[in-house]
Protein backbone atom coordinates (compact mmCIF):
# COMPACT_ATOMS: atom_id res chain seq x y z
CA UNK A 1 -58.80 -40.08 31.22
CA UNK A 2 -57.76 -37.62 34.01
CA UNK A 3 -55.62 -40.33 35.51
CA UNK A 4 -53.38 -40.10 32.22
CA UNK A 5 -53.50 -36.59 31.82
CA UNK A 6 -51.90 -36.17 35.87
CA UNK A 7 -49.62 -39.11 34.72
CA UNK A 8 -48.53 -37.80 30.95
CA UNK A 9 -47.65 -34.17 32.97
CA UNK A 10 -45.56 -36.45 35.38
CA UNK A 11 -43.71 -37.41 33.16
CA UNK A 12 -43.22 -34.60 30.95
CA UNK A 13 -42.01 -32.73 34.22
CA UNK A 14 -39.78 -35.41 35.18
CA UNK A 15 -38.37 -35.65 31.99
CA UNK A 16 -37.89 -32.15 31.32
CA UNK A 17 -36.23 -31.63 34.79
CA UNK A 18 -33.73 -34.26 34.06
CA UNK A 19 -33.10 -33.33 30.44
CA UNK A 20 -29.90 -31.85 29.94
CA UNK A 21 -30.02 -29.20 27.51
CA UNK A 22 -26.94 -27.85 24.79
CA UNK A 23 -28.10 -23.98 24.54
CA UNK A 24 -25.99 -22.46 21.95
CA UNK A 25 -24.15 -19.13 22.73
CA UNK A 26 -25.03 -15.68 21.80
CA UNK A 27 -22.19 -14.46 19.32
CA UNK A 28 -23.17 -10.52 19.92
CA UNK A 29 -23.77 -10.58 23.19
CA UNK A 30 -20.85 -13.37 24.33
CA UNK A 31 -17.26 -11.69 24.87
CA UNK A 32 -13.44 -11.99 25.63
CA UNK A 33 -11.62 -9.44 26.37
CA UNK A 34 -7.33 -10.05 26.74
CA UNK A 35 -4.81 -8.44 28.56
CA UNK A 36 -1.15 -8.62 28.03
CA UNK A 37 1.52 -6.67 30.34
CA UNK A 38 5.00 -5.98 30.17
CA UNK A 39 7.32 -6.32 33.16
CA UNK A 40 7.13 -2.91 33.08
CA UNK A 41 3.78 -2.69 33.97
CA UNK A 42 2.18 -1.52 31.32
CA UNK A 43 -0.60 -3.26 29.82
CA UNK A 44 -2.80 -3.73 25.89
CA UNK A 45 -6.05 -4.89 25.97
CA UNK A 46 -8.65 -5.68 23.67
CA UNK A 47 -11.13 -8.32 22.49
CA UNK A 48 -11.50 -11.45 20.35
CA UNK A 49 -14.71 -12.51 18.81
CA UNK A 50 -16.63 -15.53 19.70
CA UNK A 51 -17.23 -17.60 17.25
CA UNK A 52 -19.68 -20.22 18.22
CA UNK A 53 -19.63 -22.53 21.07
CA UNK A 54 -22.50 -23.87 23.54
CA UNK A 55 -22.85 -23.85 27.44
CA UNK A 56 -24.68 -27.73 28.46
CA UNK A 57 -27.49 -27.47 31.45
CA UNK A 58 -28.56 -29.89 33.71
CA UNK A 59 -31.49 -29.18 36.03
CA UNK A 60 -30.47 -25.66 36.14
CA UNK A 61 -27.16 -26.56 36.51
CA UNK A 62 -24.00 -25.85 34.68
CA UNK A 63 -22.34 -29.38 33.62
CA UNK A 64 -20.40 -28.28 30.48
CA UNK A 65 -19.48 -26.64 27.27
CA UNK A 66 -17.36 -24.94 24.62
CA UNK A 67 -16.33 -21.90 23.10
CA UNK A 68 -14.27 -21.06 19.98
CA UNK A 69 -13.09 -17.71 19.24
CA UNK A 70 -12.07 -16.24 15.95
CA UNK A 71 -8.55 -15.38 16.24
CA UNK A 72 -8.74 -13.18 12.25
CA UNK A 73 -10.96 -10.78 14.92
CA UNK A 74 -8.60 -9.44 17.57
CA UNK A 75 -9.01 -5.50 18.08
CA UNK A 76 -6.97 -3.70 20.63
CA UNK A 77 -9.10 -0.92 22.69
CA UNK A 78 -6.27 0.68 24.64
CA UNK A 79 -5.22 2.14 21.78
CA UNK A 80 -6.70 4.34 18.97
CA UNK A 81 -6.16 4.56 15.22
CA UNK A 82 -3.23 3.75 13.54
CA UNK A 83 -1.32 2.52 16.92
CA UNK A 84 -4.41 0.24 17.81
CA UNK A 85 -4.55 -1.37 13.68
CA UNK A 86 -0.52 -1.42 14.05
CA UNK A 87 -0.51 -3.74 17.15
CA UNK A 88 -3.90 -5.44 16.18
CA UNK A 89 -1.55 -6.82 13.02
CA UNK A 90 1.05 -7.88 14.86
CA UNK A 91 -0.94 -10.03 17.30
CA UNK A 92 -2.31 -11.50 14.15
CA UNK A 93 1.15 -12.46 12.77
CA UNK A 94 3.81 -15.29 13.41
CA UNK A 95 5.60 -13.53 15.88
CA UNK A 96 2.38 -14.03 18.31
CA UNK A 97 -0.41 -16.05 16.94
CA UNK A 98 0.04 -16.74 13.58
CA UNK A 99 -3.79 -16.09 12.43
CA UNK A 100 -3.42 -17.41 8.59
CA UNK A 101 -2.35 -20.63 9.51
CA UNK A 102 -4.49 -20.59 12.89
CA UNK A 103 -8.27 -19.11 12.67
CA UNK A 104 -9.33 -20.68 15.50
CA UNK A 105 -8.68 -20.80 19.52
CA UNK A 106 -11.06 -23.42 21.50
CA UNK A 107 -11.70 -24.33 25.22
CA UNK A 108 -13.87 -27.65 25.66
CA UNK A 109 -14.81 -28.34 29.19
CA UNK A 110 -14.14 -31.65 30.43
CA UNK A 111 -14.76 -31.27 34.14
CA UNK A 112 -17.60 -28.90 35.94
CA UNK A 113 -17.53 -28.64 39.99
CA UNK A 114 -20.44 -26.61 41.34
CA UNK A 115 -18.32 -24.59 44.35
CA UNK A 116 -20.61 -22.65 45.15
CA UNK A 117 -24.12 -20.91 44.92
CA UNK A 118 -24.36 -20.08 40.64
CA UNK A 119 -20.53 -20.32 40.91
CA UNK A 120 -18.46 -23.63 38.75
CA UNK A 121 -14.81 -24.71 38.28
CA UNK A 122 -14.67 -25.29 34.73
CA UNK A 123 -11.67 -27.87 33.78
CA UNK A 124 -11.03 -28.60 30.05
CA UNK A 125 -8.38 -28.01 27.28
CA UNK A 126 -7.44 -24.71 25.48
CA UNK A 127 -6.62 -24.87 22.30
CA UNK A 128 -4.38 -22.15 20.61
CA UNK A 129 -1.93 -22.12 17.76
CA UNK A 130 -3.26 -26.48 17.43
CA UNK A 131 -1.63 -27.03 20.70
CA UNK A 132 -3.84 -28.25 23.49
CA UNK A 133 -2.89 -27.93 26.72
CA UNK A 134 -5.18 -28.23 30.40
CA UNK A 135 -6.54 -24.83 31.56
CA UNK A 136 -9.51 -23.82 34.01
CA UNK A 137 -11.42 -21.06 34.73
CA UNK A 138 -13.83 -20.48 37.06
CA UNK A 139 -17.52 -19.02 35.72
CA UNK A 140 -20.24 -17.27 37.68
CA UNK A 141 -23.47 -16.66 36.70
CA UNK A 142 -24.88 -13.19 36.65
CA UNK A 143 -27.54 -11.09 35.23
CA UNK A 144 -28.01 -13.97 32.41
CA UNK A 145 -24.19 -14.31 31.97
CA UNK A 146 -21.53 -17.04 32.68
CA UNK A 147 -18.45 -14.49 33.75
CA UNK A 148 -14.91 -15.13 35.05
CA UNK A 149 -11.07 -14.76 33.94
CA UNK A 150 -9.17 -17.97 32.36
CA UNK A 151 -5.50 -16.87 32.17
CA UNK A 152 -3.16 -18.90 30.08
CA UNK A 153 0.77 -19.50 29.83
CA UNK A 154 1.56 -17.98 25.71
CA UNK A 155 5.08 -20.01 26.30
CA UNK A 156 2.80 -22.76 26.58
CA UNK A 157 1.52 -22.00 22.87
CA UNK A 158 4.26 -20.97 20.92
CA UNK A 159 3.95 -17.37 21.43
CA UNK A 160 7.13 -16.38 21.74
CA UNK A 161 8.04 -12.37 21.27
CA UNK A 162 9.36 -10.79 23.54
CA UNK A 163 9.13 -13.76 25.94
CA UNK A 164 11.69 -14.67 28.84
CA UNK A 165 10.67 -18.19 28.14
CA UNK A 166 12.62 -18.15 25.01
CA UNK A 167 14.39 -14.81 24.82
CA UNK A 168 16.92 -13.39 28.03
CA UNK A 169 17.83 -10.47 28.40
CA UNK A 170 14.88 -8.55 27.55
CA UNK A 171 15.09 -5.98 30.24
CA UNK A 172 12.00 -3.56 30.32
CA UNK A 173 11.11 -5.12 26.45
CA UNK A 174 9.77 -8.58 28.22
CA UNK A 175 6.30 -9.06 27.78
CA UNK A 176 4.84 -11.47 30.73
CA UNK A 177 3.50 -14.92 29.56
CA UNK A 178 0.36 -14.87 31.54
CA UNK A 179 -2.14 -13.41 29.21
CA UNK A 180 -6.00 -12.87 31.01
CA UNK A 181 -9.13 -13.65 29.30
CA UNK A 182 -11.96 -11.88 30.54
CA UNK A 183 -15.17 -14.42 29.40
CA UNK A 184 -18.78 -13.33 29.24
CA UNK A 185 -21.09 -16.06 27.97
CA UNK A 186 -24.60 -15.20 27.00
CA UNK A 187 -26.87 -18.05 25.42
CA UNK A 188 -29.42 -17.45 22.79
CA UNK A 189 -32.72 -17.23 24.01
């Protein structure tokens, strides 16, 4: 009997060890901030709300996941009031992303590389606007969070005002195409 028992926990450590394990993200507590600038310098910022989206464990070990975000949900913070509702809307429209027709941004991780100590280059697609294109990021984990900065081409996208991509000429009106995502991922516990 105590030969099973030792062998049974064995087992159940073993197999627990090995198990790799889908933990399903915090909504409140998970963030992304943006960051837009013109060449000007100048800069809006704000957030986007996470939608749903998982981070996949193996042995400890960060080997995966996915986030979507809720595009309808853009605020601006750099701005107050009727300025910060005013540029909130526009974001929201066809001149940028076109929220009626797309709800929903994604990034699904196809590649993890552990590069260092709690530190992983995530490689996957982004999804915005139902155009997928390759992006990475690379995610540290701190104080219970999986942080870093994924910054994406809008060209790349469709989002097109005010872009040189698509537009010359712009002079101090050109808003960059690099747009920075600051991530915080927190799991449910």
């Amino acid at each position: 009997m105590r030969l099973s028992t030792k062998l049974f926990t064995t087992l159940f450590l073993y197999a627990t060890a090995t198990l790799t394990l889908a933990l399903e993200l915090d909504t409140n507590l998970s963030k992304v901030k943006w960051e837009g600038k013109k060449i000007t310098g100048e800069a809006h910022s704000g957030e986007i709300k996470v939608k749903s989206g998982n981070l996949e464990l193996k042995e400890g070990k960060l080997i995966g996941g996915n986030i979507v975000i809720d595009m309808t949900k853009i605020t601006v913070t750099d701005l107050k009031g009727k300025l910060a509702t005013k540029l909130a809307n526009h974001l929201m429209n066809k001149d940028f992303f076109e929220v009626e027709k797309h709800e929903e941004a994604k990034f699904v991780s196809k590649v993890v590389k552990k590069v260092a100590e709690k530190k992983y280059e995530v490689k996957g697609n982004l999804t915005i606007k139902d155009i997928e294109k390759p992006a990475s990021v690379v995610l540290e984990e701190k104080q219970g969070a999986y942080v870093g900065v994924l910054v994406f081409d809008r060209a790349k996208f469709d989002v097109r005002f005010n872009s040189g991509s698509f537009v010359k000429d712009l002079g101090d009106k050109l808003i960059l195409d690099d747009v920075e995502l600051k991530i915080s991922l927190v799991v449910k516990k």
